[in-house]
N, C-alpha and C. Protein backbone atom coordinates (compact mmCIF):
# COMPACT_ATOMS: atom_id res chain seq x y z
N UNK A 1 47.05 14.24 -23.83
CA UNK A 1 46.24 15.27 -23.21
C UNK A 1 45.86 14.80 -21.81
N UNK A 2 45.94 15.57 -20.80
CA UNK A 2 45.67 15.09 -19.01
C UNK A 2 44.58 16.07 -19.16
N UNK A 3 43.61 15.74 -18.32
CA UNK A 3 42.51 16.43 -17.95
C UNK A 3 42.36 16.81 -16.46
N UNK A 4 42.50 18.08 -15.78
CA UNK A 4 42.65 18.07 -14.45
C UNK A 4 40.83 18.35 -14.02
N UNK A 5 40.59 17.51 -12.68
CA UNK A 5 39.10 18.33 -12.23
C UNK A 5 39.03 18.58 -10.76
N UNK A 6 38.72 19.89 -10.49
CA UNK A 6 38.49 20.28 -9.41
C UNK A 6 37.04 20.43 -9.14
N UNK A 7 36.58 19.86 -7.79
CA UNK A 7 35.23 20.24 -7.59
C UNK A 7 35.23 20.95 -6.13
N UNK A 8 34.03 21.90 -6.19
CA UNK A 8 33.72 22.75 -5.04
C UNK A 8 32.46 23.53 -4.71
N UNK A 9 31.56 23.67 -3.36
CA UNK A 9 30.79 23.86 -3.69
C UNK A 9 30.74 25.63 -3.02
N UNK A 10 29.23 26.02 -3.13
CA UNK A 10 29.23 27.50 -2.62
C UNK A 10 27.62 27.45 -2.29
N UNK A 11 27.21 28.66 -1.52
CA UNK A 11 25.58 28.86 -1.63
C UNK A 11 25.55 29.40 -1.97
N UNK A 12 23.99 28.84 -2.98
CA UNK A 12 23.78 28.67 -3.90
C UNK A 12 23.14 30.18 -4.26
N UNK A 13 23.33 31.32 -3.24
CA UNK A 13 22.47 32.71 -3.44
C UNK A 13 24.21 33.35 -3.69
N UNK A 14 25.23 32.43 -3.94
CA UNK A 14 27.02 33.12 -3.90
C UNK A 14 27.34 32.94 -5.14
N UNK A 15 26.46 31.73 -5.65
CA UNK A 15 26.62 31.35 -6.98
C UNK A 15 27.29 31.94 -8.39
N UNK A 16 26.39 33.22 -8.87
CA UNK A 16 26.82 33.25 -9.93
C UNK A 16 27.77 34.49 -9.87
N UNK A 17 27.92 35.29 -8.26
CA UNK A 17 29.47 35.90 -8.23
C UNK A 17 30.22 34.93 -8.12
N UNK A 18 30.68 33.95 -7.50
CA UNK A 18 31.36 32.79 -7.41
C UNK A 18 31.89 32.83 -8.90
N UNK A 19 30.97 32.52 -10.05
CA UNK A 19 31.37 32.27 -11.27
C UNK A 19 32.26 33.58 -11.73
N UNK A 20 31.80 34.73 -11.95
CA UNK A 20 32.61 35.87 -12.22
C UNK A 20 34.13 36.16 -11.19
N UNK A 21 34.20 35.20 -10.12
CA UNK A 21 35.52 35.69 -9.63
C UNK A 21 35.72 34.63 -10.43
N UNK A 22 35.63 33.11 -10.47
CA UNK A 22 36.44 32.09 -11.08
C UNK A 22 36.96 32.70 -12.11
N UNK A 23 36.16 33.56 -12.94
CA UNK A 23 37.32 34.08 -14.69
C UNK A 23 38.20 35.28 -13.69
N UNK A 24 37.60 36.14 -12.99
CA UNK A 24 38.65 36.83 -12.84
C UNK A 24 39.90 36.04 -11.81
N UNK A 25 40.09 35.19 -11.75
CA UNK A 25 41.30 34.45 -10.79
C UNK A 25 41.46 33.21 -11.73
N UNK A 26 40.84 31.99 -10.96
CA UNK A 26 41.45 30.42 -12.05
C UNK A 26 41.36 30.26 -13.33
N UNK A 27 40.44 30.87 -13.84
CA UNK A 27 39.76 30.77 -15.42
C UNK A 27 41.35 31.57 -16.11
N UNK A 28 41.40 33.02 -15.62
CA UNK A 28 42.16 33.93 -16.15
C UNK A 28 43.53 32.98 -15.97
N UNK A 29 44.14 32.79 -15.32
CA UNK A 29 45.29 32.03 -14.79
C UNK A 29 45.49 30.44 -15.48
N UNK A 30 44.24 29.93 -15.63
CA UNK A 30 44.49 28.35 -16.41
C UNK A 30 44.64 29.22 -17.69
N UNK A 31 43.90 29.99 -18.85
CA UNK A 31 44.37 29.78 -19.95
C UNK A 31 45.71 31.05 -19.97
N UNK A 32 46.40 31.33 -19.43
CA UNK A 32 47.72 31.80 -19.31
C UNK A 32 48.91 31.21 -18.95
N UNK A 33 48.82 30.17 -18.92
CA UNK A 33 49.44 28.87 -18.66
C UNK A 33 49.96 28.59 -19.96
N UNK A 34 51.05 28.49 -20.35
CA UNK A 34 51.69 27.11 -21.45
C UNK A 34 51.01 26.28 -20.99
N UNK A 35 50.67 25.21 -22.28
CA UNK A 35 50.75 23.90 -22.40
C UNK A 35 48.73 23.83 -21.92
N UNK A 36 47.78 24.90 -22.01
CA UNK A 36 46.69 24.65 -21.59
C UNK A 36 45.64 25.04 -22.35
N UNK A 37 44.58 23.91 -22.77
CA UNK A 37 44.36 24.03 -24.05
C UNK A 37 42.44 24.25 -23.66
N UNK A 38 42.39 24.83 -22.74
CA UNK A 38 41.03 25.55 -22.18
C UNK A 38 40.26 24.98 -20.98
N UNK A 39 39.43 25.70 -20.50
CA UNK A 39 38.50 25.60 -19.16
C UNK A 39 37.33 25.43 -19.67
N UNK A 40 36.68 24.38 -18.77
CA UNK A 40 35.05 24.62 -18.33
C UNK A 40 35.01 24.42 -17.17
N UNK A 41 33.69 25.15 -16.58
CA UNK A 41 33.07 24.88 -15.41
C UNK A 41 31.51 24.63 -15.37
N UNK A 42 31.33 23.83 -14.98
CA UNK A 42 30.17 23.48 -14.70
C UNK A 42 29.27 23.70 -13.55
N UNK A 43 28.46 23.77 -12.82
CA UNK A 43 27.59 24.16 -11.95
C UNK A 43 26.27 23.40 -11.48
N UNK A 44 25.85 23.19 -11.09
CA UNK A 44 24.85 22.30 -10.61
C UNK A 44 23.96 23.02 -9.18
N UNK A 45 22.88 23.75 -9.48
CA UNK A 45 22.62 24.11 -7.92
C UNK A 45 21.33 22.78 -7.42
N UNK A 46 21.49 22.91 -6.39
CA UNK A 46 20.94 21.88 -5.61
C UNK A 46 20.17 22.08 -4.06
N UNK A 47 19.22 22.59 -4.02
CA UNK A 47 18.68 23.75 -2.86
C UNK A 47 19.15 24.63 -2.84
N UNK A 48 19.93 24.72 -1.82
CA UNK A 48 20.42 26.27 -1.42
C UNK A 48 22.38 26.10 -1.47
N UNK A 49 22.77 25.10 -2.36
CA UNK A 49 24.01 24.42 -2.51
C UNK A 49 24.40 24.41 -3.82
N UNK A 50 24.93 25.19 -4.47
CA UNK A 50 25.81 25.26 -5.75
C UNK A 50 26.84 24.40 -5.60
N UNK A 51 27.21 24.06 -7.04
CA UNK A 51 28.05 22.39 -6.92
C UNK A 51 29.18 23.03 -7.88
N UNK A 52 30.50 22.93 -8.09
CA UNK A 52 31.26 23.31 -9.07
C UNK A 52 31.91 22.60 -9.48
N UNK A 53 32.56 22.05 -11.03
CA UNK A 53 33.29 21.22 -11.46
C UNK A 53 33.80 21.85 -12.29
N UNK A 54 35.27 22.07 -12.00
CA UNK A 54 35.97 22.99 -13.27
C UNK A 54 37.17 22.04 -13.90
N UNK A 55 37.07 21.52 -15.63
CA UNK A 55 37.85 20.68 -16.25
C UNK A 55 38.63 21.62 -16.75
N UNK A 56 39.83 21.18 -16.60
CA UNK A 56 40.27 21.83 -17.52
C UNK A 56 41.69 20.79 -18.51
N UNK A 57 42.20 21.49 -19.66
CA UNK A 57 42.70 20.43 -20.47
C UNK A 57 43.96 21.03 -20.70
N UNK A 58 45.69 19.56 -20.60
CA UNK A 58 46.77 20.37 -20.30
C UNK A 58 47.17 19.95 -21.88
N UNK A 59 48.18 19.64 -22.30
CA UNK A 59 49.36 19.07 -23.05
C UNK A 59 49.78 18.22 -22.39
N UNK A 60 50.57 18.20 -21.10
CA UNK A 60 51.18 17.16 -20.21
C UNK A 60 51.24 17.48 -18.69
N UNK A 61 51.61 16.61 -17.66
CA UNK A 61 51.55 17.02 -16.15
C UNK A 61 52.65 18.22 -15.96
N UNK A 62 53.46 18.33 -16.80
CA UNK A 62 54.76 19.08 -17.16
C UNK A 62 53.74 20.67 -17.08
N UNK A 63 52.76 20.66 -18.16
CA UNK A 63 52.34 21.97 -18.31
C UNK A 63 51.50 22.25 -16.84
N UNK A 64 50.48 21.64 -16.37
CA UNK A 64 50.01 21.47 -15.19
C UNK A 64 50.97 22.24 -14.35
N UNK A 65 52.20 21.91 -14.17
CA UNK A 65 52.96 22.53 -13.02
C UNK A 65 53.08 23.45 -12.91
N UNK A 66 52.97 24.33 -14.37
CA UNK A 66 53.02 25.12 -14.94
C UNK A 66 52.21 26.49 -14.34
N UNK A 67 50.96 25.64 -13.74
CA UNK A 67 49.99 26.36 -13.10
C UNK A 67 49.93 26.25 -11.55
N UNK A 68 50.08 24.71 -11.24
CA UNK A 68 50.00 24.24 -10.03
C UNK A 68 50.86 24.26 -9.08
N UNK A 69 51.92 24.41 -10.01
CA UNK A 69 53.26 24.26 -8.97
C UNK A 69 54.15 22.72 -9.00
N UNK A 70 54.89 22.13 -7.65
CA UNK A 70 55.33 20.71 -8.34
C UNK A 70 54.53 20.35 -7.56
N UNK A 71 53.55 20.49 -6.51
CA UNK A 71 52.36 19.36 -6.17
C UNK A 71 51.28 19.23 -7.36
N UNK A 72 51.26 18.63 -8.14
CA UNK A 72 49.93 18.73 -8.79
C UNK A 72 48.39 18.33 -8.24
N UNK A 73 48.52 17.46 -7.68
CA UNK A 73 47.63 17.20 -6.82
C UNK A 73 46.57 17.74 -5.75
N UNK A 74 47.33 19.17 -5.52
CA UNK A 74 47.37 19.88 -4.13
C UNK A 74 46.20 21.21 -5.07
N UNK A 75 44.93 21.53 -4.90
CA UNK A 75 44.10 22.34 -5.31
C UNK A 75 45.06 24.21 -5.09
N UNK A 76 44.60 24.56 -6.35
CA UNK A 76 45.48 26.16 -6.11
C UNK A 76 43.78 26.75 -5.39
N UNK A 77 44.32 27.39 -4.28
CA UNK A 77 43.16 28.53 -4.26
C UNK A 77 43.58 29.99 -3.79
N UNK A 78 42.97 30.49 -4.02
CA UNK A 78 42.85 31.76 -3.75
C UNK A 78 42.49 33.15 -3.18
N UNK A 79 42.92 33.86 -2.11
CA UNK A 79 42.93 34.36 -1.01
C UNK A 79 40.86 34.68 -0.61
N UNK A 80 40.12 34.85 -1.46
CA UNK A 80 38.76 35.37 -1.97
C UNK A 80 37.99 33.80 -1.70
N UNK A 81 39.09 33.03 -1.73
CA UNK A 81 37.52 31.79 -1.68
C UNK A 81 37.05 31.68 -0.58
N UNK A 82 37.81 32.00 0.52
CA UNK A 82 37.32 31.50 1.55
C UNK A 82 35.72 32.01 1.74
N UNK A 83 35.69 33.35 1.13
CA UNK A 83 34.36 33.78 1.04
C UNK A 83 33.12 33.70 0.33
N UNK A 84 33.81 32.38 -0.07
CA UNK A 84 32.36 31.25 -1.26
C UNK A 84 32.35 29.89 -1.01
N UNK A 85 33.34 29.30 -0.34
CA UNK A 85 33.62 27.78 -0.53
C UNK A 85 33.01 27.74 0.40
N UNK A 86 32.14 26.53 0.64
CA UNK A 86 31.68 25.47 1.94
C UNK A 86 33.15 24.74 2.79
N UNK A 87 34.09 24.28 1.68
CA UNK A 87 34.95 23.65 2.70
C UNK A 87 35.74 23.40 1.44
N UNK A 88 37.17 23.21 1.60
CA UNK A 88 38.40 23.08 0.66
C UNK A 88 38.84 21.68 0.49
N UNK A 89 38.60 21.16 -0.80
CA UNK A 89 39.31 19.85 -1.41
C UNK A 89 40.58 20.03 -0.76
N UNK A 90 41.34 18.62 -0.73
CA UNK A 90 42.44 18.48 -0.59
C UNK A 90 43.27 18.45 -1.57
N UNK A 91 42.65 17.60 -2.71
CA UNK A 91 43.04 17.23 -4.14
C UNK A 91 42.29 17.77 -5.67
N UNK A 92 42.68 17.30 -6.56
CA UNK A 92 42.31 17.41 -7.71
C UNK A 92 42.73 15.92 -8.07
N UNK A 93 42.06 15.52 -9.60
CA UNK A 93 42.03 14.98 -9.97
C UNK A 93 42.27 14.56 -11.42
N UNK A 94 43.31 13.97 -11.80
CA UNK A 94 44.05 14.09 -13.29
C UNK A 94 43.93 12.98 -14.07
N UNK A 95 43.52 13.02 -15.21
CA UNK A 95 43.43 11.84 -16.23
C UNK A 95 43.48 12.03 -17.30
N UNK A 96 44.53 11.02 -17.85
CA UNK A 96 44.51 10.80 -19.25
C UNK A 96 43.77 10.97 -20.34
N UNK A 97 43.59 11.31 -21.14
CA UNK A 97 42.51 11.53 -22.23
C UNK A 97 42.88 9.97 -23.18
N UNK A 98 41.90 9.18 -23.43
CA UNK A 98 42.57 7.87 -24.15
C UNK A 98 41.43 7.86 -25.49
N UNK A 99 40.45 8.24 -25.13
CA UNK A 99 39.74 8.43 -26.27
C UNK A 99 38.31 10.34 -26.48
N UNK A 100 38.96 10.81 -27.88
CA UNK A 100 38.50 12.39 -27.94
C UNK A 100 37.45 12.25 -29.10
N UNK A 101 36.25 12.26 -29.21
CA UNK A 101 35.06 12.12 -30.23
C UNK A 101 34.37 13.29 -30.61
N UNK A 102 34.55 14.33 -31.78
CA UNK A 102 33.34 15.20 -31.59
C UNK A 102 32.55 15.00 -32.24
């Protein structure tokens, strides 16, 4: 299992439309993916600065591409963010799952 995480932030009054486009665009799009075995996002506001961390969980980097394309690395976004994001990651971030406890 790879775990991909993207983080991003928004203000914090953009916030919880921010959240309703994420399902209607990445949310909708990660679990339509082969090989992707669900999303969270998380949120954090912080003054007037919403914080975003969206995990999400593959099968393999194989399925990832699936979504991402062959950069995996390279953040997907989408024509609408520009009108929430503070400023655009370059990357994401992928890791192994080595130990799963519930």
């Amino acid at each position: 299992m790879i775990v991909r995480i993207w983080r991003g932030r928004t203000p914090a009054d953009k916030a919880d439309t921010y959240v309703d486009y994420l399902k209607q665009t990445g949310v909708k799009e990660y679990r339509e993916t082969d090989g992707n075995h669900g999303v969270q996002i998380l949120r954090r506001v912080r003054g007037d600065t919403a914080e975003f961390l969206t995990v999400t969980w593959w099968d393999s980097y194989e399925a990832i591409q699936g979504f991402a394309g062959d950069d995996i690395e390279r953040p997907v976004y989408y024509p609408e963010d520009k009108e929430f994001l503070l400023e655009f990651e370059d990357h994401v971030d992928h890791y192994e799952v080595v130990v799963q406890e519930q």
